[in-house]
Protein backbone atom coordinates (compact mmCIF):
# COMPACT_ATOMS: atom_id res chain seq x y z
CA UNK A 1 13.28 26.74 11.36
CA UNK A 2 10.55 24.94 12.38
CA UNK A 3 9.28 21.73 15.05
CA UNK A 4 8.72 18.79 13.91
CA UNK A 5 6.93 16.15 15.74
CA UNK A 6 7.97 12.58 14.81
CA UNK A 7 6.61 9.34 16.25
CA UNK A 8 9.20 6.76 16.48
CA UNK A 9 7.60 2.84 16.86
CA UNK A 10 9.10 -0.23 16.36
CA UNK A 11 8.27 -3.86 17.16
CA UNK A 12 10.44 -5.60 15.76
CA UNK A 13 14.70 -6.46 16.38
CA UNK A 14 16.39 -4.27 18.62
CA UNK A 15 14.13 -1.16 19.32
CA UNK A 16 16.38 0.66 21.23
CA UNK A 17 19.20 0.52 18.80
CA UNK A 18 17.18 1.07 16.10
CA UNK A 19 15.56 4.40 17.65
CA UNK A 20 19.38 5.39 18.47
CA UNK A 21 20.60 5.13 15.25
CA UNK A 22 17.52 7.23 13.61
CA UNK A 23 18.15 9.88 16.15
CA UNK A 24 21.10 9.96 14.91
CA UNK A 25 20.32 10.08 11.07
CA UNK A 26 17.49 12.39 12.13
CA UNK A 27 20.22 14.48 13.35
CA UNK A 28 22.59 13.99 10.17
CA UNK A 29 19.63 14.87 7.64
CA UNK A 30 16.72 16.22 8.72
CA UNK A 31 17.93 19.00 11.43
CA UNK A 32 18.86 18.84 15.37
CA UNK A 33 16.88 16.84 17.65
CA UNK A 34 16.27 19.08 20.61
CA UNK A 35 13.68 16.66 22.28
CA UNK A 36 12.89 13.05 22.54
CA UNK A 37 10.00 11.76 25.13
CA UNK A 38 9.81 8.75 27.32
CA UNK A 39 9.65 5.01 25.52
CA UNK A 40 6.83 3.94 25.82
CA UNK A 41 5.43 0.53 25.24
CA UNK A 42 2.34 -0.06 23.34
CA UNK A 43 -0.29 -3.07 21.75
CA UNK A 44 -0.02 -3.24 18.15
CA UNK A 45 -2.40 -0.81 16.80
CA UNK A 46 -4.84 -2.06 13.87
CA UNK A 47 -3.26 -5.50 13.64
CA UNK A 48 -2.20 -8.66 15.55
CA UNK A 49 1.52 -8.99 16.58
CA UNK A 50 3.31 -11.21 19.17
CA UNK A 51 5.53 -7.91 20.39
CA UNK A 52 4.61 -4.74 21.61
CA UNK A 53 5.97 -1.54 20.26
CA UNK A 54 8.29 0.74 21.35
CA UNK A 55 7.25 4.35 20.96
CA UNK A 56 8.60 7.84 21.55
CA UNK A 57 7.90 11.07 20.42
CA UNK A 58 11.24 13.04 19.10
CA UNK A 59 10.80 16.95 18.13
CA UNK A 60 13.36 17.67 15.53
CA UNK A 61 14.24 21.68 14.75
CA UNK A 62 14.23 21.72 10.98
CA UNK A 63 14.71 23.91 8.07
CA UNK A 64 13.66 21.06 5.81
CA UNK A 65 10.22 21.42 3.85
CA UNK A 66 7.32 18.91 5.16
CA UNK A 67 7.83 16.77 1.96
CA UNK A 68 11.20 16.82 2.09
CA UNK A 69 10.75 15.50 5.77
CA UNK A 70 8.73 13.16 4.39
CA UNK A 71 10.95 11.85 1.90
CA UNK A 72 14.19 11.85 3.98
CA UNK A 73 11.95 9.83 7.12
CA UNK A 74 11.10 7.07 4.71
CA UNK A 75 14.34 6.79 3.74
CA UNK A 76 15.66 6.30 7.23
CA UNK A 77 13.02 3.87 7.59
CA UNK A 78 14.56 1.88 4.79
CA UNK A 79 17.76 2.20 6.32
CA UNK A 80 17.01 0.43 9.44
CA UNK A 81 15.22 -2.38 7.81
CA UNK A 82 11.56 -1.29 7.21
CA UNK A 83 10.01 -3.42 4.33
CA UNK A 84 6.54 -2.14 3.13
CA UNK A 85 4.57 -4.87 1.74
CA UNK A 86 1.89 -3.37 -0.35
CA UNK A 87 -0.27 -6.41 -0.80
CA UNK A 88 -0.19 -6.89 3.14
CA UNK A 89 -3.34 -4.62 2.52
CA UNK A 90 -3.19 -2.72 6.25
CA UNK A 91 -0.66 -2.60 8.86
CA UNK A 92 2.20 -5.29 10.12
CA UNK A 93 5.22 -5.55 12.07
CA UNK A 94 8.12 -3.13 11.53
CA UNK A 95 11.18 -2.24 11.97
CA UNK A 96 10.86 1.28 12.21
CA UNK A 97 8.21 3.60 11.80
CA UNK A 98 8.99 7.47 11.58
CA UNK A 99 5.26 9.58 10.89
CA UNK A 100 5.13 12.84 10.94
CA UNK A 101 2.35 13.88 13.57
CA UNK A 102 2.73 17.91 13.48
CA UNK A 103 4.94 20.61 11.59
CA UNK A 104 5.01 23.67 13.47
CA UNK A 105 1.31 24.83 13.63
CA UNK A 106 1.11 23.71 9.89
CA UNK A 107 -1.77 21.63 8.06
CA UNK A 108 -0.66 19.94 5.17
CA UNK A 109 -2.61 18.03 2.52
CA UNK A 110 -1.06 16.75 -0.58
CA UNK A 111 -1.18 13.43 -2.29
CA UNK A 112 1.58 12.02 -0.45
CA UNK A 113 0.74 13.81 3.12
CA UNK A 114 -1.16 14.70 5.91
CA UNK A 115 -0.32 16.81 8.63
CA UNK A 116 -1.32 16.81 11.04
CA UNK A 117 -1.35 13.12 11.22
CA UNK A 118 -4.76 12.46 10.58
CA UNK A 119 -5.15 9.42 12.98
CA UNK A 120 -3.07 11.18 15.91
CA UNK A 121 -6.01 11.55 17.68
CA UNK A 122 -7.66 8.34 17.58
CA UNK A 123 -4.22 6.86 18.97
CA UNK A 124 -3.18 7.11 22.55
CA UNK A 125 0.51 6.03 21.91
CA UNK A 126 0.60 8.92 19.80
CA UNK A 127 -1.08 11.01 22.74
CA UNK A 128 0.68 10.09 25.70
CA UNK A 129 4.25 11.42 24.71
CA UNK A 130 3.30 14.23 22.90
CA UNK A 131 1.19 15.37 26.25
CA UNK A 132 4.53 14.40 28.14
CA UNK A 133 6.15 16.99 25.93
CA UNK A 134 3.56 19.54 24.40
CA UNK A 135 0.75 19.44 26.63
CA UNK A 136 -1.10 22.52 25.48
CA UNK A 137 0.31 22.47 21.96
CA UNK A 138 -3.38 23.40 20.02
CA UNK A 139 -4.50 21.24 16.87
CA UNK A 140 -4.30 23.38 14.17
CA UNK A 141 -7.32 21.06 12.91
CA UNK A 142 -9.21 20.19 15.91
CA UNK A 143 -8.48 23.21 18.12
CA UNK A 144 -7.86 21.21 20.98
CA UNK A 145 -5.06 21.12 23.20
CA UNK A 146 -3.43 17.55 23.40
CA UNK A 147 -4.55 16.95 26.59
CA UNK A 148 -7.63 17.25 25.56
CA UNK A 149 -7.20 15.04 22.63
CA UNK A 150 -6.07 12.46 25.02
CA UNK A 151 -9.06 13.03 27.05
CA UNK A 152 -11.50 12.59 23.79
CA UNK A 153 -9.63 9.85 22.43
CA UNK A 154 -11.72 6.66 22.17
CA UNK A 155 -8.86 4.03 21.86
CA UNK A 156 -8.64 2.12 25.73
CA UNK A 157 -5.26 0.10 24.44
CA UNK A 158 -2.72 -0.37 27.11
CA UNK A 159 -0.07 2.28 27.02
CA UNK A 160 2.41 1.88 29.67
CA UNK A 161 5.95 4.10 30.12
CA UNK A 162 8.87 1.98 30.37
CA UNK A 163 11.22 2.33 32.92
């Protein structure tokens, strides 16, 4: 059994349903969620977008393999309405968006992924709930603890916790 560390963001329908039901298919396939940070609510990141996103930081006990994750996340995704458009050529609005951001203590590079996320640390809505729940979990990349991360990080976006 392992942690993983799963960044939930949507801006699109109705987030808080949506990140109920993929706890809850998180739960059914992937392993037991044992923790699940504040919302928070964020700018789009990378793109333009009329709503903010929702984000929150769930930590899922798994046995499954990190591609396995992987797969079984996307699928989810699918589930509760995520359309990739490939020709979109960057990021856009979504549903639901379920990345990876650490396994265990693991680094991971195949064709199909990266762990640690590699843009985790350029992102403070990534930042803020995993210092909120790992604080001094290291980088296994960076060797930094996430609070230092957060203190590096260069984006200035707002990030705000929602009540």
């Amino acid at each position: 059994m392992e942690f993983c560390y799963v960044l939930f963001g949507s801006n699109m329908g109705d987030k808080e349903k949506i990140f109920a039901d993929a706890c809850l298919s998180i739960n059914k396939r992937c392993g037991t969620v044992v923790a699940v940070s504040a919302s928070y609510e964020s700018e789009p990141w990378g793109f333009e977008a009329d709503e903010m996103f929702l984000n929150r930081l769930i930590v899922v006990n798994t046995e499954l393999t990190p591609e396995v994750m992987l797969h079984e996340l996307l699928d989810i995704e699918a589930e509760l309405g995520r359309v990739r458009h490939p020709e979109a050529g960057g990021y856009t609005s979504r549903t639901a968006d379920l990345d990876i951001l650490y396994f265990g203590s693991r680094i991971v590079l195949t064709d199909i992924l990266t762990v640690p996320h590699p843009r985790l640390h350029l992102r403070r809505f990534a930042l803020l709930p995993l210092c909120e729940l790992i604080p001094q979990f290291v980088h296994p990349v960076f060797n930094l603890t996430q609070t230092e991360l957060l203190r590096r990080c260069p984006d200035v976006s707002e990030v705000r916790i929602i009540e």
